[in-house]
Structures are given as C-alpha cells and as structure tokens.
Protein backbone atom coordinates (compact mmCIF):
# COMPACT_ATOMS: atom_id res chain seq x y z
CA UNK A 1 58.98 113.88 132.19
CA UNK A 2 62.29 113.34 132.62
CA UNK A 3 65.51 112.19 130.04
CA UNK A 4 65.87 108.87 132.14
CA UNK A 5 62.01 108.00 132.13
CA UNK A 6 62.28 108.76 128.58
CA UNK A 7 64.64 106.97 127.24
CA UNK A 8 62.81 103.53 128.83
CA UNK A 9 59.56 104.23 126.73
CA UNK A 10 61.75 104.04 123.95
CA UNK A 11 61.81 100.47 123.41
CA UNK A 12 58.22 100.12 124.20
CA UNK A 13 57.39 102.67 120.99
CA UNK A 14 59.56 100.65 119.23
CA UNK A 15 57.90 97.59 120.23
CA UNK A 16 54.65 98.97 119.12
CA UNK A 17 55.30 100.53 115.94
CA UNK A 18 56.14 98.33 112.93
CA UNK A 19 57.43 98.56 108.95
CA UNK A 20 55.94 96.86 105.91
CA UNK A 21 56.76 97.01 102.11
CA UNK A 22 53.68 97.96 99.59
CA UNK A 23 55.08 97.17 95.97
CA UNK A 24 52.77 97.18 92.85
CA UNK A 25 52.66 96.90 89.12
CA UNK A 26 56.04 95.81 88.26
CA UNK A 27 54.81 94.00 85.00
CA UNK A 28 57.82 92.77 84.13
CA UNK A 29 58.55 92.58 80.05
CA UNK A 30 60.09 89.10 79.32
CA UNK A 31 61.71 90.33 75.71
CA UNK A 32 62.72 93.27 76.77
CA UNK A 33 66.74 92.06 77.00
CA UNK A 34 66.63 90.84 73.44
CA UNK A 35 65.12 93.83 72.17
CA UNK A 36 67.98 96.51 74.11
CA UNK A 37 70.37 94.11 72.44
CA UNK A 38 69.28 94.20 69.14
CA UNK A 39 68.66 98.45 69.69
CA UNK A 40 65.02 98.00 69.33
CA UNK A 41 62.20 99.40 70.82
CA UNK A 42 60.64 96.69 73.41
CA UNK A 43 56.97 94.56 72.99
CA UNK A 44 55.56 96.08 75.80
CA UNK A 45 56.42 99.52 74.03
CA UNK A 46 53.74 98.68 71.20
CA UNK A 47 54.12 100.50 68.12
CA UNK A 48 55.31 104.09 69.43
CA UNK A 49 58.22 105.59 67.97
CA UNK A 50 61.31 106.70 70.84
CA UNK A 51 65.09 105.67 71.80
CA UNK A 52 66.19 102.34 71.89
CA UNK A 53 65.32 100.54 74.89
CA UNK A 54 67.79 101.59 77.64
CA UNK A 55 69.75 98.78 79.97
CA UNK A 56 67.79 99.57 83.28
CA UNK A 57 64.34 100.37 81.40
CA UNK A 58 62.24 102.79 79.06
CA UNK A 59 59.42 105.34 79.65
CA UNK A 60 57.55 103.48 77.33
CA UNK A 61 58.20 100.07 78.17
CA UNK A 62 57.62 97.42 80.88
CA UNK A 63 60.25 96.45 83.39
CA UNK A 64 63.29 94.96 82.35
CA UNK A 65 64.64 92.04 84.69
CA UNK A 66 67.60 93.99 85.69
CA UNK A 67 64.89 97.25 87.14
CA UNK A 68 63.05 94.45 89.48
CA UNK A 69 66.72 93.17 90.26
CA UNK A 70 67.90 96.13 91.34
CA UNK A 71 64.23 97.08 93.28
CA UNK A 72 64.64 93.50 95.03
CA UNK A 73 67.93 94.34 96.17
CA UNK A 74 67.14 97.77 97.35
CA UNK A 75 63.84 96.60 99.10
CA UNK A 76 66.04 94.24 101.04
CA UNK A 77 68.91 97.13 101.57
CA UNK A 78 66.84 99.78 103.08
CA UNK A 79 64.42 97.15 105.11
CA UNK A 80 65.64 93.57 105.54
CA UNK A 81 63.20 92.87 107.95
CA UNK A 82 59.97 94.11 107.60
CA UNK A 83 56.66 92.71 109.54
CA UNK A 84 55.01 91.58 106.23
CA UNK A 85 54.62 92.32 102.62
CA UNK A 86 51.53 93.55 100.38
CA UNK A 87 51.55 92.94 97.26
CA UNK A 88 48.77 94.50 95.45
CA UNK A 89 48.79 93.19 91.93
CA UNK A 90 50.45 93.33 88.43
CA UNK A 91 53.96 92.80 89.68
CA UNK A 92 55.46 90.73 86.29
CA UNK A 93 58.98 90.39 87.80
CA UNK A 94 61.86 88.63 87.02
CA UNK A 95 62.27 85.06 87.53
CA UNK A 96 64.98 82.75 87.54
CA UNK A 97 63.29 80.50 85.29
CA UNK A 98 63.79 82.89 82.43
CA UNK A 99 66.92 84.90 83.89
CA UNK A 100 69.42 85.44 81.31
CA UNK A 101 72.72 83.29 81.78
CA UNK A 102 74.79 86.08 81.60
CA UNK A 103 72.91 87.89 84.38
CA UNK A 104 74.32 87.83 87.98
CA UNK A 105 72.83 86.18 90.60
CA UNK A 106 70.94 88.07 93.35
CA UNK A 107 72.79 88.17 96.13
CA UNK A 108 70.50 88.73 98.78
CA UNK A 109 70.91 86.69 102.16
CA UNK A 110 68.13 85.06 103.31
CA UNK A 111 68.56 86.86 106.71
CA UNK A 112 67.33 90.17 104.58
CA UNK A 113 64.10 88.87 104.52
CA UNK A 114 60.86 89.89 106.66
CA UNK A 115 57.49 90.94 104.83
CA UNK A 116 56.30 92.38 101.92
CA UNK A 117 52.84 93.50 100.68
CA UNK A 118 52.79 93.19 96.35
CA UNK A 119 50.14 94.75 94.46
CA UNK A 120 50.45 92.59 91.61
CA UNK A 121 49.89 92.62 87.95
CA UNK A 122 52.53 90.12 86.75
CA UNK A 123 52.32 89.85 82.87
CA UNK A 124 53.54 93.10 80.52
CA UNK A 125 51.09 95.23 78.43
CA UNK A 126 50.80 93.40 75.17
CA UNK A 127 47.83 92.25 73.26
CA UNK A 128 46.01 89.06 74.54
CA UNK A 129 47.49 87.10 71.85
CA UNK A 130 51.10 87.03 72.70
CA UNK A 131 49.87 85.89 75.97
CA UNK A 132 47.50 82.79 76.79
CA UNK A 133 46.67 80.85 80.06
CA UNK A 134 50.08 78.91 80.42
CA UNK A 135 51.69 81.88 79.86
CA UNK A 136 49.89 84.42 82.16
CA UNK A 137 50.45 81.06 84.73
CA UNK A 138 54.26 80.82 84.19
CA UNK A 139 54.80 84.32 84.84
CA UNK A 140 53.17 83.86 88.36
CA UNK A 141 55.08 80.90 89.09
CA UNK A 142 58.32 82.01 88.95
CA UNK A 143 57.54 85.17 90.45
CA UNK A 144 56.32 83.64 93.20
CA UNK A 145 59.13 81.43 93.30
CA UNK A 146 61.16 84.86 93.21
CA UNK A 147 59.95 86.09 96.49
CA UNK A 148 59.46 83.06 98.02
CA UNK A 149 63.59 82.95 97.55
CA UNK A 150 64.39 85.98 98.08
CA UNK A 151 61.87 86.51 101.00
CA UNK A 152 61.86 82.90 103.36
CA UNK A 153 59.40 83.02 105.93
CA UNK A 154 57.76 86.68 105.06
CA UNK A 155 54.03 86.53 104.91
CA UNK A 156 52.88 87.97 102.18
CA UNK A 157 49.46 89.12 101.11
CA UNK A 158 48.80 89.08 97.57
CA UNK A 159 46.36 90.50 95.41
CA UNK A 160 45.44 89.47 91.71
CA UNK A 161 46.28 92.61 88.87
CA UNK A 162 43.68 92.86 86.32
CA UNK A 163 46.70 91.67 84.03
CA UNK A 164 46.92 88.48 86.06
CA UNK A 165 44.49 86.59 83.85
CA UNK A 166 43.60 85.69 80.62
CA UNK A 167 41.92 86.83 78.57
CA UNK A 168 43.29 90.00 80.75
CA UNK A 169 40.73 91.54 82.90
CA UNK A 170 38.28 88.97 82.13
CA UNK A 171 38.17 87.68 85.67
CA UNK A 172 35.10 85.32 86.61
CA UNK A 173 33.23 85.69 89.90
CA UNK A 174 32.93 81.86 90.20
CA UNK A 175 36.03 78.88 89.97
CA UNK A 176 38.58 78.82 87.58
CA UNK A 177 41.80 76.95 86.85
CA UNK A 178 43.70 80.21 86.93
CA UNK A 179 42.15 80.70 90.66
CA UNK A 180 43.50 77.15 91.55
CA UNK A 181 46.59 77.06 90.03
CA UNK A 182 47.72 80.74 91.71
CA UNK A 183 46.10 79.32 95.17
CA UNK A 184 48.73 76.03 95.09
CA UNK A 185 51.59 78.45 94.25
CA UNK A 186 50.36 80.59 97.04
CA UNK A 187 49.19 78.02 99.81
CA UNK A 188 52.78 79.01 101.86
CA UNK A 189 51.36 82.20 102.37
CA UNK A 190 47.46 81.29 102.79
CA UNK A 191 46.07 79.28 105.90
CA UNK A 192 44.11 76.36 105.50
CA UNK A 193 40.79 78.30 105.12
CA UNK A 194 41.36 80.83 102.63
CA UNK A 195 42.34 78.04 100.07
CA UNK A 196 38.51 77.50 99.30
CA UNK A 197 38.17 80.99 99.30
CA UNK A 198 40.57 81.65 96.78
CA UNK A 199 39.38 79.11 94.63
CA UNK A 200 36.09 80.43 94.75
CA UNK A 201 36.83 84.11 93.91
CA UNK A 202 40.42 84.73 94.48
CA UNK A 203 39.58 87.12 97.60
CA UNK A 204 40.37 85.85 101.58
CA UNK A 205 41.30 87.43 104.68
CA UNK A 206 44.00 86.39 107.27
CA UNK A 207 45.18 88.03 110.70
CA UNK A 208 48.57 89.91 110.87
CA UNK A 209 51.89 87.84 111.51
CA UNK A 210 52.77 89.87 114.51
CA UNK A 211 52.52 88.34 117.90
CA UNK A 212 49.14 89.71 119.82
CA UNK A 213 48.42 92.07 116.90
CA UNK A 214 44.25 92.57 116.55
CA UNK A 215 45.08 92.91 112.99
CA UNK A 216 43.71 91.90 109.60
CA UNK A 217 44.33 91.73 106.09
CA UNK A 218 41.47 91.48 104.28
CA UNK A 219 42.59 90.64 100.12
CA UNK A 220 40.42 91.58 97.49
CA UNK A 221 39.68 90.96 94.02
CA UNK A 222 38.44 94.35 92.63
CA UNK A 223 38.97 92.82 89.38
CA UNK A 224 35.55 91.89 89.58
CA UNK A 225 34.09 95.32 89.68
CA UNK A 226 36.31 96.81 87.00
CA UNK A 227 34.72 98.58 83.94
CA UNK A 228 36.84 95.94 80.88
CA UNK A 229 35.28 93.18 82.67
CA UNK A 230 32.65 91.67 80.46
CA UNK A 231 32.34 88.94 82.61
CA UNK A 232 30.15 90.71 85.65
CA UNK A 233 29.16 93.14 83.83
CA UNK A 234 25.54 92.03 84.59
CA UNK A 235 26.33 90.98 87.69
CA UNK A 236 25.14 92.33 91.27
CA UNK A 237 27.74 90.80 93.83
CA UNK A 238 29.96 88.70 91.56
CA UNK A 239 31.48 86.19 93.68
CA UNK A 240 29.31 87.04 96.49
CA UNK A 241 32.64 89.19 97.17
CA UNK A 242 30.20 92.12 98.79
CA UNK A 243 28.59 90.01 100.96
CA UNK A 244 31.42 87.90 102.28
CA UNK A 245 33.83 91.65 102.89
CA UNK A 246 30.40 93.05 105.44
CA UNK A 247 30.27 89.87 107.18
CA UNK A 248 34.23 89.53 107.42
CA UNK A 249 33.96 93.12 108.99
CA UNK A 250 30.92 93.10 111.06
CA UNK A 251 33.17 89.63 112.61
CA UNK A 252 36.16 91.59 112.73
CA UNK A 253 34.66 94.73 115.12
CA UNK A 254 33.11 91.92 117.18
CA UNK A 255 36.49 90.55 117.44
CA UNK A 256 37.66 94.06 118.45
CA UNK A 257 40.21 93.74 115.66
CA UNK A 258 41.19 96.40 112.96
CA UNK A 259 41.70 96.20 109.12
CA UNK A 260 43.90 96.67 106.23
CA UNK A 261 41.88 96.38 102.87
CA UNK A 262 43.91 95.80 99.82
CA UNK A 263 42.96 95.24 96.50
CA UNK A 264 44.51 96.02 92.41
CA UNK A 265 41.80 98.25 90.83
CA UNK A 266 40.67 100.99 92.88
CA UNK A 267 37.25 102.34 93.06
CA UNK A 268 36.69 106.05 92.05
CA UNK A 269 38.47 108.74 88.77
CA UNK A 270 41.78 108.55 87.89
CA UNK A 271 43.51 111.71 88.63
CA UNK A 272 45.42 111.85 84.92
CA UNK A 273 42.11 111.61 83.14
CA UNK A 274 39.52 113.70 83.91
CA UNK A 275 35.98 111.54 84.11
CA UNK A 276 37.46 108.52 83.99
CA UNK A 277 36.46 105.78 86.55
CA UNK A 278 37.65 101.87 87.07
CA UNK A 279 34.64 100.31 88.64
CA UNK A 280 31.21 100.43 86.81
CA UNK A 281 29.22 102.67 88.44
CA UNK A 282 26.71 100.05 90.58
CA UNK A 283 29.84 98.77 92.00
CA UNK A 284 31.13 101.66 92.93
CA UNK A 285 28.27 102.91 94.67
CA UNK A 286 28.29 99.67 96.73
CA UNK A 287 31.96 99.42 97.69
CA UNK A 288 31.77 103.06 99.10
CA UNK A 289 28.36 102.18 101.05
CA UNK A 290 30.83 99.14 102.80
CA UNK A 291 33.35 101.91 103.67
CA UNK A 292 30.82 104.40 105.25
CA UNK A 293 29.06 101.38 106.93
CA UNK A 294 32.22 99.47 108.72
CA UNK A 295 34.83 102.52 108.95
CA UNK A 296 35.30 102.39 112.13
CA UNK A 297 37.17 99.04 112.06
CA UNK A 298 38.85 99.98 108.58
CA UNK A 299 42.01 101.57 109.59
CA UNK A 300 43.26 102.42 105.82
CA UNK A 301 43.13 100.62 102.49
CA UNK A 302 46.14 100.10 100.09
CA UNK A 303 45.84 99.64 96.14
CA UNK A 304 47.84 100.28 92.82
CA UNK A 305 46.89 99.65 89.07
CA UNK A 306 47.54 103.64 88.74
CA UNK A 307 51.39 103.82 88.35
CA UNK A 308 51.24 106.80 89.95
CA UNK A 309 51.47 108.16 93.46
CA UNK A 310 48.32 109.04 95.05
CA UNK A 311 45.55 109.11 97.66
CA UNK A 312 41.73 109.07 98.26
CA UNK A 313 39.33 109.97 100.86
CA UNK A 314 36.02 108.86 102.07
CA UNK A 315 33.65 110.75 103.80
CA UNK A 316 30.22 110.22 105.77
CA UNK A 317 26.75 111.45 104.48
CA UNK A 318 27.38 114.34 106.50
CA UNK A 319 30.64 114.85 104.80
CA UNK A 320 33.05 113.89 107.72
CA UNK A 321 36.36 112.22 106.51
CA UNK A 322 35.99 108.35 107.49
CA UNK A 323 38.76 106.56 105.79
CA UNK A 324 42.00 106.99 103.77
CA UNK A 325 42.74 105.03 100.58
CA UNK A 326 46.60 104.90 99.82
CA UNK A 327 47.62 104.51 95.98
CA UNK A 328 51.62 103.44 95.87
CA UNK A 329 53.87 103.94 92.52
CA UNK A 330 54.37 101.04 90.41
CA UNK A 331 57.92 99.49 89.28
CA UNK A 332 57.03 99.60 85.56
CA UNK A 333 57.64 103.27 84.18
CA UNK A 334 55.36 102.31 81.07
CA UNK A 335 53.63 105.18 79.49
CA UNK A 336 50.22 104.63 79.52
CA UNK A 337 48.05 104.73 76.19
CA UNK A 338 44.97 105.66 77.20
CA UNK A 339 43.77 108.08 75.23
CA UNK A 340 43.88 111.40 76.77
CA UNK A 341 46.66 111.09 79.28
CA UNK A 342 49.76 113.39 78.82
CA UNK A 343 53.13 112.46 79.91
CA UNK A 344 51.62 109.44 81.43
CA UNK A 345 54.96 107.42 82.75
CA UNK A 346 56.74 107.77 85.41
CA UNK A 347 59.82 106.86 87.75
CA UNK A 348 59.76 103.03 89.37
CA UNK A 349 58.97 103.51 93.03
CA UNK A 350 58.62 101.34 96.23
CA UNK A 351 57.04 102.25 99.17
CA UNK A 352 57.32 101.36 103.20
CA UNK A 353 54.76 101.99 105.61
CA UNK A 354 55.17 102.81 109.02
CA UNK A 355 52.29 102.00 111.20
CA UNK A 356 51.30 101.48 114.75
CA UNK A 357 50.80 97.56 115.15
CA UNK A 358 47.93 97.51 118.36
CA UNK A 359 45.91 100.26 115.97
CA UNK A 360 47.29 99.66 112.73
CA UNK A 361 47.40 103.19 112.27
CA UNK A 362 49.22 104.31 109.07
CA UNK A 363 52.24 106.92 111.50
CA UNK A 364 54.18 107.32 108.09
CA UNK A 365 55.05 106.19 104.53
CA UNK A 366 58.37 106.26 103.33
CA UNK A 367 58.81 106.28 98.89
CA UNK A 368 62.58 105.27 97.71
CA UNK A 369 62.60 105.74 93.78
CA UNK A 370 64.67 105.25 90.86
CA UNK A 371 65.80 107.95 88.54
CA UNK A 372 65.58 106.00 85.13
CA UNK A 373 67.70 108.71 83.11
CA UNK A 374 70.02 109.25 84.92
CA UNK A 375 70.38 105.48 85.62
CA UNK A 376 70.55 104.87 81.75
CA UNK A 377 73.02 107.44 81.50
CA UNK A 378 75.19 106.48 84.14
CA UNK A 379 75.18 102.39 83.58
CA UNK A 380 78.01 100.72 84.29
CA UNK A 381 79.49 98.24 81.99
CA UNK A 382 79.67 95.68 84.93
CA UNK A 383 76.49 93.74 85.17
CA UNK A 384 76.87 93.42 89.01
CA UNK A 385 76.31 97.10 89.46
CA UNK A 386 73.31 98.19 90.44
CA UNK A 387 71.70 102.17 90.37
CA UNK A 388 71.10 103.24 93.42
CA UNK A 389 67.36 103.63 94.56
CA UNK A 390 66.92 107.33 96.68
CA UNK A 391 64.12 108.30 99.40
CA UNK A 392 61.75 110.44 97.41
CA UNK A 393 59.58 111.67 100.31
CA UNK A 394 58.41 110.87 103.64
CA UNK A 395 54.94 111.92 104.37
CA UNK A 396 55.12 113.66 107.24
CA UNK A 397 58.20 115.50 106.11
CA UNK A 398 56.64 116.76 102.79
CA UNK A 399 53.09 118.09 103.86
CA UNK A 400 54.28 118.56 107.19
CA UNK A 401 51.63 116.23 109.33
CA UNK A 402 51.74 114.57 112.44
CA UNK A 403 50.95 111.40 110.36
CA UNK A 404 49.16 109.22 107.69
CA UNK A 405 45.62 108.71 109.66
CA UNK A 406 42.61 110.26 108.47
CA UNK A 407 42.38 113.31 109.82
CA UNK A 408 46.19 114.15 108.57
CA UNK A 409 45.67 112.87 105.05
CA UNK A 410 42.09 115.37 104.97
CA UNK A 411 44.79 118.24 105.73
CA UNK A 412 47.04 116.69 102.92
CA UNK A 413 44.37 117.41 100.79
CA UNK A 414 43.02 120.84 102.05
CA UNK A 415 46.90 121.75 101.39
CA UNK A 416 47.06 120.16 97.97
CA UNK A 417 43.99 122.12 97.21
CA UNK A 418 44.74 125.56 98.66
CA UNK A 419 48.34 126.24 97.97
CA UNK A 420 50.05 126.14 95.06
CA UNK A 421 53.68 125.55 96.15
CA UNK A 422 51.91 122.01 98.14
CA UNK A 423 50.52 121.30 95.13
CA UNK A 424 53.12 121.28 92.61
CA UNK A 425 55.02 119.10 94.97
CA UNK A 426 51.95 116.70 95.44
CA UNK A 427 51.97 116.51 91.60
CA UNK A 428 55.54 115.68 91.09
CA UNK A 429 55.25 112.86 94.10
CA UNK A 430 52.59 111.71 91.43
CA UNK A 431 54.50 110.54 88.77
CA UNK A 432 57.48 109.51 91.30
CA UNK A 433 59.42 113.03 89.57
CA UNK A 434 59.09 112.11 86.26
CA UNK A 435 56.76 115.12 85.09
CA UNK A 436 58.12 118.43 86.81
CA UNK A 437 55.70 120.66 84.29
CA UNK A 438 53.49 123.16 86.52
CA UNK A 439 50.11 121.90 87.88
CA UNK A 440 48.03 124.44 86.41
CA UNK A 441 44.19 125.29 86.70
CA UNK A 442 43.20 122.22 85.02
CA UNK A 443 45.39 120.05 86.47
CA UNK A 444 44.44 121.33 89.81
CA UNK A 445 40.55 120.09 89.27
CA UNK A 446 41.62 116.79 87.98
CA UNK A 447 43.93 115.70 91.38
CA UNK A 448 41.94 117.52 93.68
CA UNK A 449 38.42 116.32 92.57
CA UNK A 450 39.87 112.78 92.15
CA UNK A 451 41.27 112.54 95.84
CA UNK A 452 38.54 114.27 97.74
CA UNK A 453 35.51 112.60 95.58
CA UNK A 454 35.46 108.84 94.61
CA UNK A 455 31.67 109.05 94.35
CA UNK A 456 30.47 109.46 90.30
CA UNK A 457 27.99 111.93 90.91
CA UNK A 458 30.13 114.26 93.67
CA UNK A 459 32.96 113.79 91.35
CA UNK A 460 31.11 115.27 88.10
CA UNK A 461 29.91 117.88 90.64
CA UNK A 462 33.22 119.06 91.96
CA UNK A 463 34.62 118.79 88.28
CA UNK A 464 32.37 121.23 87.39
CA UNK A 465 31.93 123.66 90.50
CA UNK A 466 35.83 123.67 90.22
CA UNK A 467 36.15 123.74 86.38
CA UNK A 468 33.75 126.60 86.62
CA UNK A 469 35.65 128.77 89.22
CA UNK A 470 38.86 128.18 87.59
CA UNK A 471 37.25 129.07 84.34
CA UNK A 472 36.34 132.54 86.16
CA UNK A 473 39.75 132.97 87.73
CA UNK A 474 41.17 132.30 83.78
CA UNK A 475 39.19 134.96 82.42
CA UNK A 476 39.68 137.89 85.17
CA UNK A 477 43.29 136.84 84.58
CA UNK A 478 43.33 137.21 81.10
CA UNK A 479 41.39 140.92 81.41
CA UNK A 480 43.44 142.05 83.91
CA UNK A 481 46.42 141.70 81.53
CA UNK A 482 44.95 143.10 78.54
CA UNK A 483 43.91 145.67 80.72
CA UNK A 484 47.31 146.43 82.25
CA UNK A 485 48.53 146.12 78.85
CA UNK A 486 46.47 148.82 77.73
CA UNK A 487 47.56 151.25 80.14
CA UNK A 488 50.85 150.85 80.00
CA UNK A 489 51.24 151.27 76.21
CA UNK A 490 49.25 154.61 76.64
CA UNK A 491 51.65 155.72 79.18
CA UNK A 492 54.42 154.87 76.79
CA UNK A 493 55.77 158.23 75.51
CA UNK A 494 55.74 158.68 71.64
C-alpha cells in the first residue's frame, strides 16, 4: 500500500481504538498526616515496628492524602481524556471534606477530565472498631465527591471493595442501607435501571459511553463469593448475582454486543501465597462454569484486591485458552499481614488500557508507578510539589506481543513459565518494582500455577506436578555440585 493511502487510515485507527484508566485499592489512611507529624508509625500500619511514616507514604501503611493527590494529578497529566473510568474497589482516597488546611488545592482543570474505571476499596486496614457504618459511608462520599470534581462528565463504573462495608467483608446478598446510600452518591454515573439493581445487590450493567460502541460493562459484587464472608457462606447464588450475570450475557450475544466484567475480589490463588484462594470453593466452581459458558462475548475481565500486578487465564474443558483476567496494582503500598506472605508491599501503580472500541479488544496496557523511596527521599519542602509518577511497562513492549487478547496473554504466560530472564521481569512488574529478589524454584510454582490455573483442584495439581519437578531439578542440582566439588578437591595438588 502506499505512504499516501496510509497515512488516511490513520485517523480511522485512531477513531477506533480508545484509552481508559483502571485504578484500584487506594485505601486511603485518614490519620496518617497526624501520625508523620508527630514521627509515628501510622493506624493502618497496626502494631509493626519500622521508620516513621514518610511524607508521600510507607510500605507498611495505607495511602496518605498527598500519594492519591499526586496519583490524581498524574492520572489527569498522562491522560486527560480518557473514554471512561473503572474503578474496581477499595480506593479510600482523599477527600476535601477531610483535606488538611494547609494542603494545596488540586489544580486540575476540569477540561482534564474523560473516564476512569476504580476498583475500589475506600476505607484503610484497621480493625472493625475504629470504623462503623457512618464512617465506612463518609469515606465513600467524599471520594465520590473527589472524582466527581476532579472528573465532570466521565462515566465511571464502580465496583464495591470488600473494605467498602461494615462490618468489612460482611456484604449481604439482599438490601441494605449501605447499598442505598452508595447507589444515591452514585446515581450520576448509573442509569435509571441499575438503581434497583444496586439496591438489591450492589451489581448492574450499563453499555459503554462511546458513540455506536456494542459495548458493555457488566459491575460485579464478588464480595459475595469471598471466603471472610459469613454472610453467604451457606448460600447458593447470593443475590441471585449468578443468575442475573448468564442472563445479562446470553442478552448481550443476542444483542451482538461484547463485555468487560469487573469486579474487587477475584476468583482463583493468590500468587504470593501458595494455596490460598478468595472465593469459597462452590463459588468458584460456578463463576468459572459462566466464563467457559459465555466466552465468546466476554472480551476480558478487570479486578484488584491483590495490590499486586498480575494476570489469569481461563481455559475450555479441552484446555483451550478462552478468556483473560487482568489484575492492576493498587495505590496503597501497605504490606500485607497475611500470614505467610514475604515482602508483601509494593510500589503505588495506575494503569491505562488501550483497547479496540468496535471489539473491545484489550491492544495494550500501559502501568505509570511511583517510586516511594526515592520519593521520600527526595521530598520537597514545598507542599505544591508533587513526585513524579514514571511508565513502568507497556505490555507489548515487555513480553514482546502483538497485544493483550487471549491468545497473546497465553504466550505471556508460556514465557513467564519457560524463561527465566521473562520471569524475573514478570515478578518485579508484580509488586510494581518493589521486590527485585530472584524468582526462584518456588516462586516460579506459585505465579505460574496461580495465572494458568484458577480452578482449586487443577491448581493443587499443578502445585504439585510443578513442586515435584522443581523438587527433582533442586536435588540433581545440589549432587551435581557436591559432585563437582569432589573432583575438583581431588585434583587439587597436595
């Protein structure tokens, strides 16, 4: 073809392809000011001993108001526009409600602001006590009145964080005032029709913003299926959640549109501790029989409560990859405390997605992150001043694929799993650069089995099948040595 005929499809790819933010977790620690200036350890920090909290945030803490300042401002810096926004649960942000007086205003023009997708999770990680229902309720409020300032006339699709709640995680498959109260502070951003829905189970589905798009959104609340909740615990389809997400599909590939599921708690392991799953296990099962049933009008799912940086695949009967599950950083670099996990924090990240807006095809994701030590260490005494947030990685840069489908992400993995130098990489991506130790044997089994096996009982299989061979591989290393050893000191002359 030639240059001239070129350079006219140009506007038409552009016209096609689009750019949305994912942002998750950003649990945002209200007393985490007072506690810097005082040179205390912060609430969210709990009892462990380490440095005093720093000004732009701590590895063991929640987010400080000025680390979701500075992530608002560099969201709207590197895309003022985007199509939409997901917002995928535990996001406690700042609000100006509770700003500090001495803190600068956000000066970010309304012009800046296009779409966003949160994963949220607004409230910090302290015991249920310091929180309570008015609480838990304020934090959402002003949050929402946050992006709702910062972002006028974005449509944004937000999920509940298993933090967003109280007692925390105790979410009910049936009304509640919590449920009401979020759906009046979100009714900009829901149509008329998902209000009852939201009510009901705090789960709805709307079509994308763009003109002509045959895309949906489908929002749900996975806080339902989630292993702390004692609520459904006995439960088979709390909400009726199951039933409502098949017939919203089967409508959707009538409609000959495609879909974006998003949701907090993902099903499946976490890849940081080996064995352990979110979802009880019946739920599980059913959420992956869903996938397999209605892939073909799935075009890729987006969740957080992990923190860290990751990715799962789904796979037919006959073991076909069907569907890719996208896991973004969160904004809090809180350690985690579950029990087990080492060097479980990590770097604040945020995360745009390039996709193709007829398809919805997932072309590329783009991660921008902030270096928290070297942001602490450089602070400026001037308030105004904000660190600067750097591109990580772009997807098809790093593992060097044509782009995120399904097919690309399945290499991803095959990479991940078969070379080391793709691996290491892959694991420092994880924790958004934070942990730069070697991905050894172990670790190895743990990401790999995680991504490629979000059913229980082909997880504990590949866990063990790899555990095994690694085992093997440890030992013929560890004879070869000795043996090497061994001949060499004979050779040694006396």
């Amino acid at each position: 073809m030639r240059p001239a005929a070129l350079l006219l499809l140009c506007p038409l790819a552009a016209a096609l392809s689009g750019r949305f933010w994912h942002v998750t977790d950003l649990h945002w620690d209200p007393e985490y000011e007072a506690a810097a200036g005082a040179g205390q350890a912060c609430p969210s920090g709990g009892a462990r001993a380490g440095p005093p909290a720093g000004p732009w945030g701590s590895y063991l803490c929640d987010a400080p108001w000025r680390l979701l300042a500075s992530a608002g401002r560099a969201m709207s810096s590197r895309l003022p526009r985007p199509d939409f926004v997901l917002w995928t649960g535990k996001a406690s942000i700042l609000s100006k409600c509770h700003k500090p007086a001495s803190f600068p205003a956000l000066l970010i023009a309304e012009s800046d602001c296009a779409g966003f997708y949160f994963s949220r999770d607004d409230t910090p990680h302290v015991p249920n006590e310091k929180l309570g229902e008015e609480k838990v309720l304020h934090i959402i409020e002003n949050l929402t009145s946050l992006i709702k300032d910062t972002f006028p006339g974005t449509k944004v699709y937000a999920a509940m964080g298993n933090h967003d709640f109280h007692p925390k995680n105790q979410f009910p498959g049936k009304e509640h005032r919590i449920y009401n109260r979020t759906a009046e502070l979100w009714r900009p951003w829901l149509d008329d029709a998902s209000i009852p829905l939201f009510r009901a189970g705090a789960f709805y589905s709307e079509k994308l913003p763009s003109p002509g798009t045959r895309g949906r959104v489908v929002v749900l609340n996975t806080n339902l299926y989630y292993d702390q909740n004692e609520e459904t615990a006995g439960e088979e389809d709390p909400g009726g959640q199951f039933q409502w997400l098949e017939e919203t599909l089967t409508n959707a590939s009538r409609a000959d549109e495609m879909v974006y599921i998003v949701g907090h708690v993902p099903p499946g392991f976490f890849e940081k501790k080996r064995g352990k799953p979110w979802f009880r296990s019946g739920f599980n099962e059913r959420y992956l029989k869903v996938v397999q049933k209605h892939h073909r009008v799935i075009a890729a799912q987006f969740f957080g409560h992990h923190h860290t940086d990751s990715f799962r695949m789904f796979y037919s009967d006959t073991g076909s990859p069907i569907n890719v599950m996208f896991l973004a950083p969160g904004v809090t670099p809180w350690k985690t405390t579950l029990p087990g996990v080492n060097n479980g924090a990590n770097n604040p990240g945020i995360r745009v997605i390039d996709y193709d807006r007829d398809t919805l095809q997932v072309l590329d994701t783009v991660t921008y992150y902030l270096n928290l030590t070297h942001a602490n260490m450089m602070a400026s005494t001037r308030e105004e001043e904000f660190p600067a947030w750097e591109e990580e990685y772009r997807l098809t840069d790093a593992f060097q694929v044509a782009d995120g489908s399904v097919r690309s992400m399945q290499t991803v993995l095959e990479r991940i799993s078969e070379d080391p130098r793709y691996l290491q990489q892959y694991y420092e991506f994880n924790s958004v650069k934070y942990d730069l130790s070697p991905c050894e044997a172990a670790c190895r089994v743990d990401h790999v089995c995680a991504i490629r096996e979000v059913d229980f009982t082909k997880y504990d299989e590949c866990v063990k099948t790899n555990g095994s061979a690694s085992a093997v591989v440890s030992v013929w290393l560890l004879f070869f040595c000795l043996l090497v050893g061994l001949l060499s000191s004979q050779q040694t002359p006396s």
